[in-house]
N, C-alpha and C. Protein backbone atom coordinates (compact mmCIF):
# COMPACT_ATOMS: atom_id res chain seq x y z
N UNK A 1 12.93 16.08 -22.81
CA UNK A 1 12.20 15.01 -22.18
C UNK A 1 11.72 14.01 -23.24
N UNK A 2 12.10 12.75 -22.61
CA UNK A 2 11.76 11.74 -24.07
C UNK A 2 10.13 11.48 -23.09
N UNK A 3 9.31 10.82 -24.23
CA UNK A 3 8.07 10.40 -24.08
C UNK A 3 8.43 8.61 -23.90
N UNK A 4 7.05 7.96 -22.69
CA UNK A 4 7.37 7.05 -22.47
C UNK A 4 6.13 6.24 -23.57
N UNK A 5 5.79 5.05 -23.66
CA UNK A 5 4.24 4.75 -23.64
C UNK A 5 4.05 3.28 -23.95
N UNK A 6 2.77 2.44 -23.43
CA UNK A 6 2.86 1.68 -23.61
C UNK A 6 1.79 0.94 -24.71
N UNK A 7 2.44 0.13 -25.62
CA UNK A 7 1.84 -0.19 -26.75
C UNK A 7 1.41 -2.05 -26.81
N UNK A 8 0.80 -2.24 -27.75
CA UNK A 8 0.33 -3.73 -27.80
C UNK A 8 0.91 -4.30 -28.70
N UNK A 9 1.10 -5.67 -28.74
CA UNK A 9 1.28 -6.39 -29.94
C UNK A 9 1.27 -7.56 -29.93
N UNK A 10 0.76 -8.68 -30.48
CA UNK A 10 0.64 -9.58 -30.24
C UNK A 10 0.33 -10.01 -28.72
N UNK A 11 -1.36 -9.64 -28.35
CA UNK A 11 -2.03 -10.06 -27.19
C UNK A 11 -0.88 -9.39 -25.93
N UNK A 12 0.09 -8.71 -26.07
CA UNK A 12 0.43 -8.68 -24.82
C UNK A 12 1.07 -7.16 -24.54
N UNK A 13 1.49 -6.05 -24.01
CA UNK A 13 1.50 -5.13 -23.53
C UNK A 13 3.21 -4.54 -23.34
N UNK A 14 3.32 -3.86 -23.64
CA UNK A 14 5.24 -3.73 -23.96
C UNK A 14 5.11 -1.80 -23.41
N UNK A 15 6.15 -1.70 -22.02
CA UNK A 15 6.52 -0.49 -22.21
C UNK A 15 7.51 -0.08 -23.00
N UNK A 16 7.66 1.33 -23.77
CA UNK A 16 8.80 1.29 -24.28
C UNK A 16 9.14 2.64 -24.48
N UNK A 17 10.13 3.15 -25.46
CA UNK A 17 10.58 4.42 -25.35
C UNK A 17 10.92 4.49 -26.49
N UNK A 18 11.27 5.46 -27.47
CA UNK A 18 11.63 5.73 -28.34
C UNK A 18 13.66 5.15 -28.54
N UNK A 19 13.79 4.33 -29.55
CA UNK A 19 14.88 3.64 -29.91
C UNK A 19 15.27 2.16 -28.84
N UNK A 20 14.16 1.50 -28.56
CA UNK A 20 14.14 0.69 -28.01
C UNK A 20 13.94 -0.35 -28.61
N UNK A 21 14.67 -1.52 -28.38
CA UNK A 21 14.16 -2.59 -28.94
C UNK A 21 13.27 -3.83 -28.34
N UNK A 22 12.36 -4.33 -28.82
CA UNK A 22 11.39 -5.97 -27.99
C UNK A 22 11.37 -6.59 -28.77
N UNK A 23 11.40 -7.85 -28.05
CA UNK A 23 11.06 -9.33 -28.45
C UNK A 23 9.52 -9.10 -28.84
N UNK A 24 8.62 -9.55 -29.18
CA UNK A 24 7.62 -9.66 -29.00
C UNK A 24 6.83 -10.72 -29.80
N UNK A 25 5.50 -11.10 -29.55
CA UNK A 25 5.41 -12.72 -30.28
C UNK A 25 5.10 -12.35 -31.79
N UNK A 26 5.72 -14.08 -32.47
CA UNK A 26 5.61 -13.71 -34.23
C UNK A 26 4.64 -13.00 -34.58
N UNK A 27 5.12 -11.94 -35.71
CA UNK A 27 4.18 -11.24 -36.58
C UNK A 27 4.35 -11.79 -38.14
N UNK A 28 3.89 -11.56 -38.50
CA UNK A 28 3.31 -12.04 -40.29
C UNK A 28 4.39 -10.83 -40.87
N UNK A 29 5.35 -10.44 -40.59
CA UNK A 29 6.05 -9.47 -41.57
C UNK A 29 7.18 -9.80 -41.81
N UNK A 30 8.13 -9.31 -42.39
CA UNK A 30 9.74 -9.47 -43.24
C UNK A 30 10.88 -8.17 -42.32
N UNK A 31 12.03 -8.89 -42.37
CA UNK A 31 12.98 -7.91 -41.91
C UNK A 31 12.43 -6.60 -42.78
N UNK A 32 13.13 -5.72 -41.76
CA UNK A 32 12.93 -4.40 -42.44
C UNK A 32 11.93 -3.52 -42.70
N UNK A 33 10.37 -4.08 -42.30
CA UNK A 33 8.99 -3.33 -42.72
C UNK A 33 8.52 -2.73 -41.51
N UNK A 34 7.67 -1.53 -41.83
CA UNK A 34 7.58 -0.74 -41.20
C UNK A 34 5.91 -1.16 -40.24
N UNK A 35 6.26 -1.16 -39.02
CA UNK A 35 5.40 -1.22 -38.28
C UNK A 35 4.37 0.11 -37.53
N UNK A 36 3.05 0.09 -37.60
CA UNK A 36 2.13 1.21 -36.73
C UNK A 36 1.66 -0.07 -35.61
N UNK A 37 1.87 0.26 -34.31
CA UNK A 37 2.20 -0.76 -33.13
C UNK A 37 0.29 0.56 -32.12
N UNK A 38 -0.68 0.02 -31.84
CA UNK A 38 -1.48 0.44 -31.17
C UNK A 38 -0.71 1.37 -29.56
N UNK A 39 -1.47 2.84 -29.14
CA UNK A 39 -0.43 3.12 -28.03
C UNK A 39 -2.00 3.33 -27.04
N UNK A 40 -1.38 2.20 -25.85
CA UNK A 40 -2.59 2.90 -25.11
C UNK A 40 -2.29 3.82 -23.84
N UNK A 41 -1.06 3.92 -23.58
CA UNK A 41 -1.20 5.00 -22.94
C UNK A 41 0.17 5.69 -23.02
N UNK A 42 0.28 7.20 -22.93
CA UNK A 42 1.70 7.63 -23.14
C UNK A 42 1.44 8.77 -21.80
N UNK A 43 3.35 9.04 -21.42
CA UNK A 43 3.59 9.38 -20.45
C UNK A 43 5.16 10.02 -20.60
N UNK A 44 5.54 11.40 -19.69
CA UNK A 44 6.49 12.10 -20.13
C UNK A 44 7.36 11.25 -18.89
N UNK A 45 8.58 11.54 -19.46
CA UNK A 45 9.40 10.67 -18.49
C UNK A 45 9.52 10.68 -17.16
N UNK A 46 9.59 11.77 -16.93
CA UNK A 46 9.33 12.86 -15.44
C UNK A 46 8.10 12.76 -14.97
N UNK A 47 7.19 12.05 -15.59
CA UNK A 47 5.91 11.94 -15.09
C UNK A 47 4.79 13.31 -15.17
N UNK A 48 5.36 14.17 -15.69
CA UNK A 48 4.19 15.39 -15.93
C UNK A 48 3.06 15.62 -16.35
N UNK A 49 2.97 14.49 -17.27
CA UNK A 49 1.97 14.40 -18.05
C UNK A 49 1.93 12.84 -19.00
N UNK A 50 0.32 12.71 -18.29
CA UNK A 50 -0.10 11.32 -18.63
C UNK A 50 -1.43 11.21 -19.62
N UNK A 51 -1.64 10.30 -20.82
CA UNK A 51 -2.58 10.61 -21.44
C UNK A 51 -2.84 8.54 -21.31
N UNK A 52 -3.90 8.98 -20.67
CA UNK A 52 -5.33 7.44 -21.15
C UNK A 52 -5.79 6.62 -22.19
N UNK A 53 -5.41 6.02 -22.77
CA UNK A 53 -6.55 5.35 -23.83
C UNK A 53 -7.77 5.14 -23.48
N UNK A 54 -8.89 5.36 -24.38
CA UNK A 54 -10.07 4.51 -23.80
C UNK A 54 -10.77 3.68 -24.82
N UNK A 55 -10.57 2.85 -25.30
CA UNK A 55 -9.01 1.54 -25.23
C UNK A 55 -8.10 2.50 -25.31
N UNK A 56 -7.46 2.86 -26.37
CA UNK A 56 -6.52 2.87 -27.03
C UNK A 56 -5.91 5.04 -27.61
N UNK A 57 -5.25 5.26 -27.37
CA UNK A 57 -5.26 6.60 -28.01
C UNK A 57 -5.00 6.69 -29.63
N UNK A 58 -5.18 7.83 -30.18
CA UNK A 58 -4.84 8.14 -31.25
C UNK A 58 -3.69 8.57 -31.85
N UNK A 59 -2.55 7.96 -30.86
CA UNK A 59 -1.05 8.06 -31.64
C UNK A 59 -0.88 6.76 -31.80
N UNK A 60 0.03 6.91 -32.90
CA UNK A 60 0.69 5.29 -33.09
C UNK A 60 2.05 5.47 -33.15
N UNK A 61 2.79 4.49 -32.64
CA UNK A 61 4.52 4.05 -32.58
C UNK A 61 4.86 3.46 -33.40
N UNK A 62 5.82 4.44 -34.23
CA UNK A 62 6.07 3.91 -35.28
C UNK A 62 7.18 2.19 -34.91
N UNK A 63 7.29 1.33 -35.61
CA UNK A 63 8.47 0.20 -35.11
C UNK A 63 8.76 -0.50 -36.62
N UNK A 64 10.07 -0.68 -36.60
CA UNK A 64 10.63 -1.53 -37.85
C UNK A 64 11.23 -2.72 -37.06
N UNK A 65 10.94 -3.61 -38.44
CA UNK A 65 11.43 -4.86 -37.95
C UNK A 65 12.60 -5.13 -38.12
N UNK A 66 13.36 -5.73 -36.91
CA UNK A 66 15.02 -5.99 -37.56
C UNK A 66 15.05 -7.28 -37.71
N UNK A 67 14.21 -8.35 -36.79
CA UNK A 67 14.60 -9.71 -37.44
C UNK A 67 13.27 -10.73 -36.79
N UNK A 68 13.25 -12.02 -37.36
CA UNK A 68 12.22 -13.07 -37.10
C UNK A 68 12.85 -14.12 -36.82
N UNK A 69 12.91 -14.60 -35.47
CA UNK A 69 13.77 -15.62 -34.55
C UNK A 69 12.90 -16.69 -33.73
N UNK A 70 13.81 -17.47 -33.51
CA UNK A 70 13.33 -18.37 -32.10
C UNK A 70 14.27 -18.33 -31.29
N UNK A 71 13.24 -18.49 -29.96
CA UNK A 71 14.11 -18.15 -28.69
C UNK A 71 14.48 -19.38 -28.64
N UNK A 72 15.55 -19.82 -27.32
CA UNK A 72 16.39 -20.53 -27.07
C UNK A 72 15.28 -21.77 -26.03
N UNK A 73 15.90 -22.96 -26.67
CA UNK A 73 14.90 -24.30 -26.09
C UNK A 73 15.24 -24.32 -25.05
N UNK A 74 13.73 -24.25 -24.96
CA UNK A 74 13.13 -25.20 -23.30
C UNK A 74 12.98 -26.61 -23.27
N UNK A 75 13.13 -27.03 -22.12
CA UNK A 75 12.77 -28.74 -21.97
C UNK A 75 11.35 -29.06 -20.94
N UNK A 76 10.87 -29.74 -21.37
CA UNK A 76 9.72 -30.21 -19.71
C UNK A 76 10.05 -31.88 -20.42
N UNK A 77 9.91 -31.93 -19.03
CA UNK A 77 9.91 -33.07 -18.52
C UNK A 77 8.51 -34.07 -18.26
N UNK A 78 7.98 -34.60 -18.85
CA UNK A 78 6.77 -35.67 -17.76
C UNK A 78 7.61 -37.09 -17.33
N UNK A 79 7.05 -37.14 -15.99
CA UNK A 79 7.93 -38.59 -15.65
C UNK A 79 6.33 -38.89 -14.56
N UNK A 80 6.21 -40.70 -14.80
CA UNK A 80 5.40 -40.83 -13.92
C UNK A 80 6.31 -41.66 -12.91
N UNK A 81 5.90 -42.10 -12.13
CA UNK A 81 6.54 -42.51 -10.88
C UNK A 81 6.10 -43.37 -10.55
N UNK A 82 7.16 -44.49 -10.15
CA UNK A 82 6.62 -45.89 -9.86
C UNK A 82 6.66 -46.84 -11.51
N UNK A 83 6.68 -46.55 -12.70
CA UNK A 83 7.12 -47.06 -13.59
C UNK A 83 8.08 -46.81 -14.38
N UNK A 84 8.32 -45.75 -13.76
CA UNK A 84 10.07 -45.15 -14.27
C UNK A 84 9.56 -44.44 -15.91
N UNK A 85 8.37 -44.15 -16.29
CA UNK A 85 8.06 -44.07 -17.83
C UNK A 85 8.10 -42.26 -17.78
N UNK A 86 9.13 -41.64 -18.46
CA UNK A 86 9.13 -40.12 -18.96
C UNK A 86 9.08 -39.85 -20.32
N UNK A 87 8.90 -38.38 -20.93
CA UNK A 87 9.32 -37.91 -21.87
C UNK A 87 9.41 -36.85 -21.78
N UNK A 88 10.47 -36.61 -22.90
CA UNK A 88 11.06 -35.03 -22.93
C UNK A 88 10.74 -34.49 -24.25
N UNK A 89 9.88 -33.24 -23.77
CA UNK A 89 9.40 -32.30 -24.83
C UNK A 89 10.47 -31.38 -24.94
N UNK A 90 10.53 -30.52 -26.10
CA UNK A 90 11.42 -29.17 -26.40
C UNK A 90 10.34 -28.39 -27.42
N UNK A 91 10.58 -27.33 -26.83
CA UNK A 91 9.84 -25.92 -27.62
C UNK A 91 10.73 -24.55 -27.68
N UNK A 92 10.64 -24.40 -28.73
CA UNK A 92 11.40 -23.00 -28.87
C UNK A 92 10.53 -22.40 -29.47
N UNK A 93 9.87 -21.03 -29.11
CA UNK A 93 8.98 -19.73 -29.34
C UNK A 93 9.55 -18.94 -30.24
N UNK A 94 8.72 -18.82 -31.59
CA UNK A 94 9.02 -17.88 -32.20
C UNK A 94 9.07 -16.20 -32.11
N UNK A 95 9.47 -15.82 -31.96
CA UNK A 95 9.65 -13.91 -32.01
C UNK A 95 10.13 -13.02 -32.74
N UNK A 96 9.24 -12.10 -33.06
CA UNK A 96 9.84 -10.75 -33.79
C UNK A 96 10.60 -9.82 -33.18
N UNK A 97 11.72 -9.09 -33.33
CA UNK A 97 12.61 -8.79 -32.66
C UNK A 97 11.96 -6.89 -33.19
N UNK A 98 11.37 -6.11 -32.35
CA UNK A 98 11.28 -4.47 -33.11
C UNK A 98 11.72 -3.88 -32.81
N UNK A 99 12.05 -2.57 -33.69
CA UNK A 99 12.92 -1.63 -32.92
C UNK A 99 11.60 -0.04 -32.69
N UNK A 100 11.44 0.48 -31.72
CA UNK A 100 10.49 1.85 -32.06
C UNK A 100 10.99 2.64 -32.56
N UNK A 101 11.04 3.11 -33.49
CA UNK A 101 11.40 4.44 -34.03
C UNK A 101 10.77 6.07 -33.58
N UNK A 102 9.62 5.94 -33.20
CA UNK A 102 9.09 7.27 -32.56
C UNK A 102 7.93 6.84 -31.92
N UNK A 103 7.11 7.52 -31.33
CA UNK A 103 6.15 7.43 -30.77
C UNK A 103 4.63 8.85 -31.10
């Protein structure tokens, strides 16, 4: 039975599993370094057994980094109406790409 659990990183909440990989938002690190990722709650796959954070538990997931990217551009649009006057913004979001190694 693999273990499930869900961990934090960068403000936002990621389920995951052991040899999984996430996007998740930029971190301050380099290909290749070894990440301890906060776990707040873990869970057996089958559901047998569930453990709480209160925040947070006392395991950590291990995660290495494989790479530091931007996602693929977006466009918005503002247009007002009645003077025909728009502009077009583009943003592309930076992300760390991790892999978990254990939990």
């Amino acid at each position: 039975m693999s273990k499930i659990a869900v961990v934090r990183t960068g403000g936002k909440q990621y389920v995951v599993k052991a040899k999984d990989t996430i996007k998740a938002e930029k971190l301050n690190v380099t290909a290749d370094d070894q990440l301890d990722l906060e776990v707040l709650l873990t869970a057996e796959e089958d559901g047998s057994k569930l453990e709480v954070g209160q925040p947070t538990l006392d395991a950590k997931a291990k995660a290495r980094v494989l790479e530091q990217g931007r996602a693929k551009k977006i466009r918005v649009v503002h247009y007002k109406n009645k003077t025909r006057q728009h502009k077009v913004y583009g943003h592309r979001q930076p992300f760390t790409k991790l892999e978990i190694q254990s939990i």
